[in-house]
C-alpha atoms as a PDB file:
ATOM      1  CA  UNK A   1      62.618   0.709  38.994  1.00  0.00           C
ATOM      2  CA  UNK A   2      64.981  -0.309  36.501  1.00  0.00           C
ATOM      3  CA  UNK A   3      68.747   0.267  37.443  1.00  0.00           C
ATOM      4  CA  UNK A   4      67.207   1.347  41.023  1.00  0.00           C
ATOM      5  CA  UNK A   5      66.346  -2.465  41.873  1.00  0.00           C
ATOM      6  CA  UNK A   6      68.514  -5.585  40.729  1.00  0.00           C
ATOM      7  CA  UNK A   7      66.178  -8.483  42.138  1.00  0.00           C
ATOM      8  CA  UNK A   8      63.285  -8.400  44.156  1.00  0.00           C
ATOM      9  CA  UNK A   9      62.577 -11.380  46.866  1.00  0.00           C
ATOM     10  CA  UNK A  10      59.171 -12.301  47.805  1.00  0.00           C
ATOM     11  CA  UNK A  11      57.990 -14.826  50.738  1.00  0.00           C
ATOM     12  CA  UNK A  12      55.666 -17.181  48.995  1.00  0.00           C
ATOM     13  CA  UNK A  13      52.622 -16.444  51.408  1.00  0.00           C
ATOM     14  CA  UNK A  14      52.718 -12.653  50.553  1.00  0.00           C
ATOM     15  CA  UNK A  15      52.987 -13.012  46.832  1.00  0.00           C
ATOM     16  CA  UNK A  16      49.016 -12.397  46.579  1.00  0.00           C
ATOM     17  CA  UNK A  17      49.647  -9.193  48.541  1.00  0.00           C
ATOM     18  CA  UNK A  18      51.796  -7.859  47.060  1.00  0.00           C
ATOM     19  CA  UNK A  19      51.287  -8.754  43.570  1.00  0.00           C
ATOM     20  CA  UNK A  20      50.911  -5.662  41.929  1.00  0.00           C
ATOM     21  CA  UNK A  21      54.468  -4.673  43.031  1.00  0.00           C
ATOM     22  CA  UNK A  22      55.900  -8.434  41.506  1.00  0.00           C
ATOM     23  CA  UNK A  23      53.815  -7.293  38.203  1.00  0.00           C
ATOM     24  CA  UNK A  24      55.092  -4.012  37.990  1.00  0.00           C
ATOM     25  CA  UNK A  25      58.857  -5.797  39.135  1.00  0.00           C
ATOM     26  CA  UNK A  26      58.804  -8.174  36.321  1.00  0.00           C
ATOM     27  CA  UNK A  27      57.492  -6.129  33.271  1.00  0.00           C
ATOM     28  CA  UNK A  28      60.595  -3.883  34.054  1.00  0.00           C
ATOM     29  CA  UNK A  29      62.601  -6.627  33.503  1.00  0.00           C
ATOM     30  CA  UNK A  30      63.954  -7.112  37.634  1.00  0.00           C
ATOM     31  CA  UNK A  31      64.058 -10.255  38.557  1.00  0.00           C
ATOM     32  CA  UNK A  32      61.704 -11.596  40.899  1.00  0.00           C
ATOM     33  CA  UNK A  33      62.557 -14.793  43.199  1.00  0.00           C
ATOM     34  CA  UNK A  34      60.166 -16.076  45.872  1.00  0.00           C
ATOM     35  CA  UNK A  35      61.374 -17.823  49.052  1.00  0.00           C
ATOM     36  CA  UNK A  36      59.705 -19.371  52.430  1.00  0.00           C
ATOM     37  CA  UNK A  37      58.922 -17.438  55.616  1.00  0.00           C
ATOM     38  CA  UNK A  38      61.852 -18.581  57.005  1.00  0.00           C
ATOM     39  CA  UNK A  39      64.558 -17.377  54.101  1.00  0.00           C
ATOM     40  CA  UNK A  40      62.851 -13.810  54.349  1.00  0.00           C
ATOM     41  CA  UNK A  41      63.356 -13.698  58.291  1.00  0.00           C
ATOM     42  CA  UNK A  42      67.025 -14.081  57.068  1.00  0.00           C
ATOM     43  CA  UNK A  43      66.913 -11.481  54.576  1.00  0.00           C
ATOM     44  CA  UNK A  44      65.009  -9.003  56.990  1.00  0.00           C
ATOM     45  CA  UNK A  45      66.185  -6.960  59.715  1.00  0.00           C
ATOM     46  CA  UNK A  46      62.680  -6.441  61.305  1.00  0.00           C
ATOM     47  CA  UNK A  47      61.365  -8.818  63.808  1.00  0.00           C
ATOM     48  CA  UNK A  48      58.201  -9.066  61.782  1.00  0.00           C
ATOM     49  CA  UNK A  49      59.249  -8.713  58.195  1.00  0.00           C
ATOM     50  CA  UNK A  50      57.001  -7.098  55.619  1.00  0.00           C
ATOM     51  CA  UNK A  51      57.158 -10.355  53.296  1.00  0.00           C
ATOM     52  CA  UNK A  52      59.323  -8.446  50.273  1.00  0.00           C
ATOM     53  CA  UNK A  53      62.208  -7.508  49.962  1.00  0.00           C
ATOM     54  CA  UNK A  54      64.735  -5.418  47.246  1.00  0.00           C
ATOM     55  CA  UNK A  55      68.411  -5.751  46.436  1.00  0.00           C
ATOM     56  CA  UNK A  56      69.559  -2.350  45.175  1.00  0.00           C
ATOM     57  CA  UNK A  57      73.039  -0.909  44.268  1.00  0.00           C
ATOM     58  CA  UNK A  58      74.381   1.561  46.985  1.00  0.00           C
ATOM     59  CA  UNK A  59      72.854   5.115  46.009  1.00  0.00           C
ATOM     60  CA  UNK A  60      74.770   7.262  48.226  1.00  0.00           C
ATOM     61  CA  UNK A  61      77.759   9.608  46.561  1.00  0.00           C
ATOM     62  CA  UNK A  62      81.279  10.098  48.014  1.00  0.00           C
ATOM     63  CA  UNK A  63      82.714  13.525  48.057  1.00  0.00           C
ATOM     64  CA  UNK A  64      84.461  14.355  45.053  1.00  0.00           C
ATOM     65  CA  UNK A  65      81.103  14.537  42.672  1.00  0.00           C
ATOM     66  CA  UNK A  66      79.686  17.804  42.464  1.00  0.00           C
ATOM     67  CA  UNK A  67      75.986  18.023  42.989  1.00  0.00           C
ATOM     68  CA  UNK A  68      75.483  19.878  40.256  1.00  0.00           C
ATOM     69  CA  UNK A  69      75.721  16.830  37.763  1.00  0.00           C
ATOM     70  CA  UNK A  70      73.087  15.511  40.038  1.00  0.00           C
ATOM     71  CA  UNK A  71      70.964  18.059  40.006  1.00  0.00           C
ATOM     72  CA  UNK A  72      70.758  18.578  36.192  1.00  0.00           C
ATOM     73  CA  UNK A  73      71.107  22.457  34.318  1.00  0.00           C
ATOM     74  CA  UNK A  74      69.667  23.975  37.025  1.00  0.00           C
ATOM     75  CA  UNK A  75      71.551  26.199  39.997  1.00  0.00           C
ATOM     76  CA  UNK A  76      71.681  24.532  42.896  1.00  0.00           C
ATOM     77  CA  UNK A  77      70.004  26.510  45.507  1.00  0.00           C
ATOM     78  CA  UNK A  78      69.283  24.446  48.907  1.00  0.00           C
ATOM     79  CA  UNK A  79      71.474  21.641  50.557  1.00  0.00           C
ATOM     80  CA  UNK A  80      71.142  20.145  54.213  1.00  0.00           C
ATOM     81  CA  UNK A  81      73.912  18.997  56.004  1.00  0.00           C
ATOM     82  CA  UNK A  82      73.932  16.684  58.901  1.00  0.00           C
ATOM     83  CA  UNK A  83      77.508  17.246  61.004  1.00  0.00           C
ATOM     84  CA  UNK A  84      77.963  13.805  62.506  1.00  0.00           C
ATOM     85  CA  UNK A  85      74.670  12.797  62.883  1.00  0.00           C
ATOM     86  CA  UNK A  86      74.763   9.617  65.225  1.00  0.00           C
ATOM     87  CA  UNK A  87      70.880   8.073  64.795  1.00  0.00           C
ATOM     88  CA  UNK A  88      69.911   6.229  61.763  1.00  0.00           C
ATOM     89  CA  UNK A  89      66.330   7.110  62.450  1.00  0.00           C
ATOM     90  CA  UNK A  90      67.646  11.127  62.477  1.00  0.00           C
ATOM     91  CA  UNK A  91      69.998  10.698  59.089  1.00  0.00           C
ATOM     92  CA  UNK A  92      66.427   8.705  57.261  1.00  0.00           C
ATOM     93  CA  UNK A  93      63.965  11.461  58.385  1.00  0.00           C
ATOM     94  CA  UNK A  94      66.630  14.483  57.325  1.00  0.00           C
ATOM     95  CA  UNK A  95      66.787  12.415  54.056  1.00  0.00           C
ATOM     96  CA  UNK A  96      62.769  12.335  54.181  1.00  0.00           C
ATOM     97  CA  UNK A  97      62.204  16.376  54.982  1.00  0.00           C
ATOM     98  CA  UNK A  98      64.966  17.422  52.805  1.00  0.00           C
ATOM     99  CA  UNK A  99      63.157  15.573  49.693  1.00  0.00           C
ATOM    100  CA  UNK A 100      59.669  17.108  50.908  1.00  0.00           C
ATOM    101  CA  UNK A 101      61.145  20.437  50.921  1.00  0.00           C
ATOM    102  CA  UNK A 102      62.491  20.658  47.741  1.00  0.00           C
ATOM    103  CA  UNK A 103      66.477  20.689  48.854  1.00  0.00           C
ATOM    104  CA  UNK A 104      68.678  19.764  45.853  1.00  0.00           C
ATOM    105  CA  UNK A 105      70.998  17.214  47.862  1.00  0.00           C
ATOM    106  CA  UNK A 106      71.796  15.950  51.356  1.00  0.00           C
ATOM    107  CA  UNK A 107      75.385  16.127  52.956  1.00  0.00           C
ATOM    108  CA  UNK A 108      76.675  14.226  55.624  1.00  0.00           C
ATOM    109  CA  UNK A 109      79.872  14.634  57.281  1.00  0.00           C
ATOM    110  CA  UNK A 110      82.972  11.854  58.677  1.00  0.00           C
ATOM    111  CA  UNK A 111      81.277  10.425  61.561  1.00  0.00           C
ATOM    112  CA  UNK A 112      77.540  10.854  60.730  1.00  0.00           C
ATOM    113  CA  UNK A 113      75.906   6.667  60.502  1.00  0.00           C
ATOM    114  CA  UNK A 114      75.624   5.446  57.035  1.00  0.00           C
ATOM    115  CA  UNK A 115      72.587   6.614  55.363  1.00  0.00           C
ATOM    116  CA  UNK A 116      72.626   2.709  54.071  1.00  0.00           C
ATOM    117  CA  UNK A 117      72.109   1.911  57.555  1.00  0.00           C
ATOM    118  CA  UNK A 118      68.412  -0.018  57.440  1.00  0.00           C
ATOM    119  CA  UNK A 119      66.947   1.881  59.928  1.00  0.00           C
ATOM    120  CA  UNK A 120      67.928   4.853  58.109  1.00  0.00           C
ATOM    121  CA  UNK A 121      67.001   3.588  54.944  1.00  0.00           C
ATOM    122  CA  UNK A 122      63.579   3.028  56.486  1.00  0.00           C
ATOM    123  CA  UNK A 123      62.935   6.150  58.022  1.00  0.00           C
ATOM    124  CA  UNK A 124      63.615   8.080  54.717  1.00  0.00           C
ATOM    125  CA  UNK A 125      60.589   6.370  53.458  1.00  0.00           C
ATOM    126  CA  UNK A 126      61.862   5.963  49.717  1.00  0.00           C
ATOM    127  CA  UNK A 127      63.534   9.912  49.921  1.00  0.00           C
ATOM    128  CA  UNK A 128      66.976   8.062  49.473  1.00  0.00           C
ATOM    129  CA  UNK A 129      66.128   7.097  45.820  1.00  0.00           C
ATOM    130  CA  UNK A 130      64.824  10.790  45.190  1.00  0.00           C
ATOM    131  CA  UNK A 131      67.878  12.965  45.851  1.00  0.00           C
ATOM    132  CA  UNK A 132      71.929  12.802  45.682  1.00  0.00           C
ATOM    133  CA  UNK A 133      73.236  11.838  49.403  1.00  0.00           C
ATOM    134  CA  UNK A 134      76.587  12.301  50.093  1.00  0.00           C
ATOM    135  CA  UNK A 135      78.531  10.499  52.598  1.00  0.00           C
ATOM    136  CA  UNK A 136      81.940  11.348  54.319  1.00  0.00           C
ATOM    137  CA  UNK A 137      82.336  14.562  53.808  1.00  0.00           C
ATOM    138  CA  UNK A 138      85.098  16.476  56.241  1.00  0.00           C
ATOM    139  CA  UNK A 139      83.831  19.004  58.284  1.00  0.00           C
ATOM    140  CA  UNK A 140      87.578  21.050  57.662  1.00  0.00           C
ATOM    141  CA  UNK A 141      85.848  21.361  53.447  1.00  0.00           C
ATOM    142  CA  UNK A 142      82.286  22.009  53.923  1.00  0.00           C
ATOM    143  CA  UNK A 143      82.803  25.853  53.745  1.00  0.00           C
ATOM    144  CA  UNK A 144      84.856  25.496  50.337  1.00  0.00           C
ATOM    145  CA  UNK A 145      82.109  22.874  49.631  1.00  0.00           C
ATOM    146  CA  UNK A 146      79.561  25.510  49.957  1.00  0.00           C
ATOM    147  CA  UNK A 147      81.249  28.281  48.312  1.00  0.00           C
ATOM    148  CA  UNK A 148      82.028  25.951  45.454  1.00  0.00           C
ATOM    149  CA  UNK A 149      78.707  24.917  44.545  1.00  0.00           C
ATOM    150  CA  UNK A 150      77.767  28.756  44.717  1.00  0.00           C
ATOM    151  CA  UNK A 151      75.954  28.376  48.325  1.00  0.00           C
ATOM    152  CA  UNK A 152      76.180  30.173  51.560  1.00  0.00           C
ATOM    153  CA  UNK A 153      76.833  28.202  54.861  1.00  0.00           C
ATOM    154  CA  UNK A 154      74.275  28.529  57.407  1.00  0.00           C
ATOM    155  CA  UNK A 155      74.567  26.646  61.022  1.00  0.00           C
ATOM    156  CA  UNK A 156      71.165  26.435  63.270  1.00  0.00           C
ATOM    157  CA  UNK A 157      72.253  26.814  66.477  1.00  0.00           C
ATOM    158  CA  UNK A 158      70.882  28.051  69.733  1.00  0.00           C
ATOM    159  CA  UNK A 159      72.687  31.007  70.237  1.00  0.00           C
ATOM    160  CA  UNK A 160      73.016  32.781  66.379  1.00  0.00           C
ATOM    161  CA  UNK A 161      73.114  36.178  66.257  1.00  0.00           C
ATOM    162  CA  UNK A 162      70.468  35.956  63.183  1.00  0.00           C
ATOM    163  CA  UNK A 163      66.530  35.087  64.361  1.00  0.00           C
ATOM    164  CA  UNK A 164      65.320  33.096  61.344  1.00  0.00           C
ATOM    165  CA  UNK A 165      62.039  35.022  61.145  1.00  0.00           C
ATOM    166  CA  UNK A 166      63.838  38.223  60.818  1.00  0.00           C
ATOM    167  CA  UNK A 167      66.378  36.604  58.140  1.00  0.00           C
ATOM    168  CA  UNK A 168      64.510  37.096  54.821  1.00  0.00           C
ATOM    169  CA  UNK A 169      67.247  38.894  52.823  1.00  0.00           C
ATOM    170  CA  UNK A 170      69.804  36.525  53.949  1.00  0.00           C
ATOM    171  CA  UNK A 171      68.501  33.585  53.885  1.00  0.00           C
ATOM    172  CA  UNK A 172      66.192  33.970  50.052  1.00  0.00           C
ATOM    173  CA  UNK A 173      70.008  33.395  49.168  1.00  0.00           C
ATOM    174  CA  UNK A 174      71.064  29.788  47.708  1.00  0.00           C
ATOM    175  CA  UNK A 175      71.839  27.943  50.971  1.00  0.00           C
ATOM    176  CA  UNK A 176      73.682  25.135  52.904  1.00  0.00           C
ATOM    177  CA  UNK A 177      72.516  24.422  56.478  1.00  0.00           C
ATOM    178  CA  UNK A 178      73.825  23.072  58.946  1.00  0.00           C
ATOM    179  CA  UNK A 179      72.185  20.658  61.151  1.00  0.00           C
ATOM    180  CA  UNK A 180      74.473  19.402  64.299  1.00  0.00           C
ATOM    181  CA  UNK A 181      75.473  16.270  66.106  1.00  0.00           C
ATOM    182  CA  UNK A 182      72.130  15.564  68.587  1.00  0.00           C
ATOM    183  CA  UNK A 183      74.109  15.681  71.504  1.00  0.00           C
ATOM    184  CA  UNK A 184      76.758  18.009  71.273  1.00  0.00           C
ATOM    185  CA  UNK A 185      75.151  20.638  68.581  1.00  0.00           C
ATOM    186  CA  UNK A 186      77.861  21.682  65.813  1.00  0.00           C
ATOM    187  CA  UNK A 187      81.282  22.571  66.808  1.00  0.00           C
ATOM    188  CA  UNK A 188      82.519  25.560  67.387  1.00  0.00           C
ATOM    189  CA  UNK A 189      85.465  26.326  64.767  1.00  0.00           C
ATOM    190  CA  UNK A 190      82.496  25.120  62.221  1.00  0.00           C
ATOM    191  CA  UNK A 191      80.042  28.259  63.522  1.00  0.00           C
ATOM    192  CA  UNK A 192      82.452  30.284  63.275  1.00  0.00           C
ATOM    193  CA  UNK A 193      83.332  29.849  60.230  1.00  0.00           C
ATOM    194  CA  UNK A 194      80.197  29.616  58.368  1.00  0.00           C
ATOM    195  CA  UNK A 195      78.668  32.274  56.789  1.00  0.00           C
ATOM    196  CA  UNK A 196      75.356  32.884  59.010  1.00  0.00           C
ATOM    197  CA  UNK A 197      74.264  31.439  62.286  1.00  0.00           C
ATOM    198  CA  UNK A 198      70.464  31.262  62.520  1.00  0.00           C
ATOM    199  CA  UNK A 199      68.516  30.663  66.068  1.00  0.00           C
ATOM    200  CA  UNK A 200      64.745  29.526  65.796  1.00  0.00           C
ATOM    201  CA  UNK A 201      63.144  31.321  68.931  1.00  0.00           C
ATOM    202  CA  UNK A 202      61.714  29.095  71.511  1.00  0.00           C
ATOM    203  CA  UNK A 203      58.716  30.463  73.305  1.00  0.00           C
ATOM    204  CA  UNK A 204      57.859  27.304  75.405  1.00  0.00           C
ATOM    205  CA  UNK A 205      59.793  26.078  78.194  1.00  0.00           C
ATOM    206  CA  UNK A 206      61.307  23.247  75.828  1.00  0.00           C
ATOM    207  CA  UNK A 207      64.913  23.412  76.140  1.00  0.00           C
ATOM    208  CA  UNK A 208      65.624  22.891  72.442  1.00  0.00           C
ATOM    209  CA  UNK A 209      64.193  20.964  69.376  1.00  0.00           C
ATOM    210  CA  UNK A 210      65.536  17.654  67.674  1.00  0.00           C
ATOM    211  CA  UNK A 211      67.549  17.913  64.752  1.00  0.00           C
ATOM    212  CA  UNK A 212      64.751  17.039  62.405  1.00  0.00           C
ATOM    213  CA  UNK A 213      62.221  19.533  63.603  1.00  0.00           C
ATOM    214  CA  UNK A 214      65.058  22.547  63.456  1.00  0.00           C
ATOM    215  CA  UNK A 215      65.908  20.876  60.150  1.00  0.00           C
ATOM    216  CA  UNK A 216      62.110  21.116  58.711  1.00  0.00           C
ATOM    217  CA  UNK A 217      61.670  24.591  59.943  1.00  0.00           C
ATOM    218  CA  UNK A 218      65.104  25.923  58.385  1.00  0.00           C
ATOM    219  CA  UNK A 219      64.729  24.067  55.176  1.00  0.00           C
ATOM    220  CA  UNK A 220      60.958  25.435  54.992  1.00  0.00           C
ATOM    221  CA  UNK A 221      61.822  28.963  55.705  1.00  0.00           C
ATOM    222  CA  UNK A 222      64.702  28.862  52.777  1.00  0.00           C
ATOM    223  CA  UNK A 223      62.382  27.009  50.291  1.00  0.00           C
ATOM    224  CA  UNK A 224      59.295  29.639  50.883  1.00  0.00           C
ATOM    225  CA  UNK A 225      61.602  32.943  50.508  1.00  0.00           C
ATOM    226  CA  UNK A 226      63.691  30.805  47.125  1.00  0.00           C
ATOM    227  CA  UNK A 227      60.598  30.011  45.713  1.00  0.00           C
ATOM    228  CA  UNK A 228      61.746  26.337  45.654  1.00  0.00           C
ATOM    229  CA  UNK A 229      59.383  24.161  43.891  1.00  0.00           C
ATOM    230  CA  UNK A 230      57.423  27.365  42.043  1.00  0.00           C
END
């Protein structure tokens, strides 16, 4: 918690509940400050606030730091990128499933909502403290991006000319997917420039799938065939 968390506030009539957490707060040397039911409606953006509260210093990267100092000695091997991503509740969950899934970072390109955003922050469930996000970077570098880091580019999209269960040589490769904007999917100078483009069949009569379930089923399929997290 220390370095994560720079003071912790606490509405006096939760402090029995959550007194643990103050404990645990406190012998790591964070600050811990109680206020009234009303202060914490202040410091809250939910209607019915939780009763505590954290003040933490931003996490998320700009472009420029490589991910590699991130992700220690290692190679990195799996990245998601979200092109644009409009929903906070979409950029928190990619956050979420990309930390499940063993990815080594999380990319986000100009236009995507801040991953800072509290509904985002929410909605990656404590994922943002896990793994390097980085914020803003342009769509026009995230081939070189890839390359750089020693990745291939992959873009899900409905009409690649790869089927992801018949991709098992290509994608047990170190990889950066793609994810696109919900409405309008990723652009198409991006696809064409990226290395792969991977469709996930759809049997059903469901037009298409949200970002986040294309995003879990991608990230799972490179994860299995890299052995991430063996």
């Amino acid at each position: 918690m220390t370095g994560r968390v720079l003071e912790v506030f606490c509405a006096e009539d939760a402090a029995d509940r959550f007194s643990d957490l103050i404990d645990s707060a406190r012998g790591r040397g964070v600050r811990v400050s109680m206020v009234t039911a009303r202060a914490m409606r202040s410091l809250a953006d939910t209607v019915t606030p939780s009763g505590i509260v954290a003040l933490c210093p931003t996490l998320v990267r700009e472009p420029g730091r490589e991910i590699a100092d991130s992700a220690g000695a290692r190679p990195v091997r799996l990245v998601a990128v979200g092109q644009a991503l409009a929903e906070p509740g979409n950029v928190g969950t990619l956050i979420r499933v990309s930390d499940a899934l063993g990815a080594d970072a999380v990319w986000l390109t100009e236009g995507s909502v801040d991953p800072e955003n509290p509904k985002a922050v929410r909605s990656s469930a404590g994922s943002l403290f896990h793994l390097p996000v980085v914020r803003g970077v342009a769509e026009s570098e995230l081939v070189a991006r890839a390359h750089t880091s020693g990745l291939q580019l992959a873009v899900a999209t409905a009409d690649g000319e790869v089927d992801i269960e018949r991709a098992d040589e290509i994608l047990s490769r170190p990889t950066a997917w793609v994810f696109g904007n919900e409405a309008h999917g990723v652009p198409a100078a991006l696809a064409a420039a990226a290395d792969v483009r991977v469709r996930i069949p759809i049997r059903g009569r469901a037009e298409s799938l949200n970002i986040v379930t294309a995003a879990s089923i991608c990230l799972h399929t490179s994860a299995r065939l890299q052995g991430v997290g063996s």
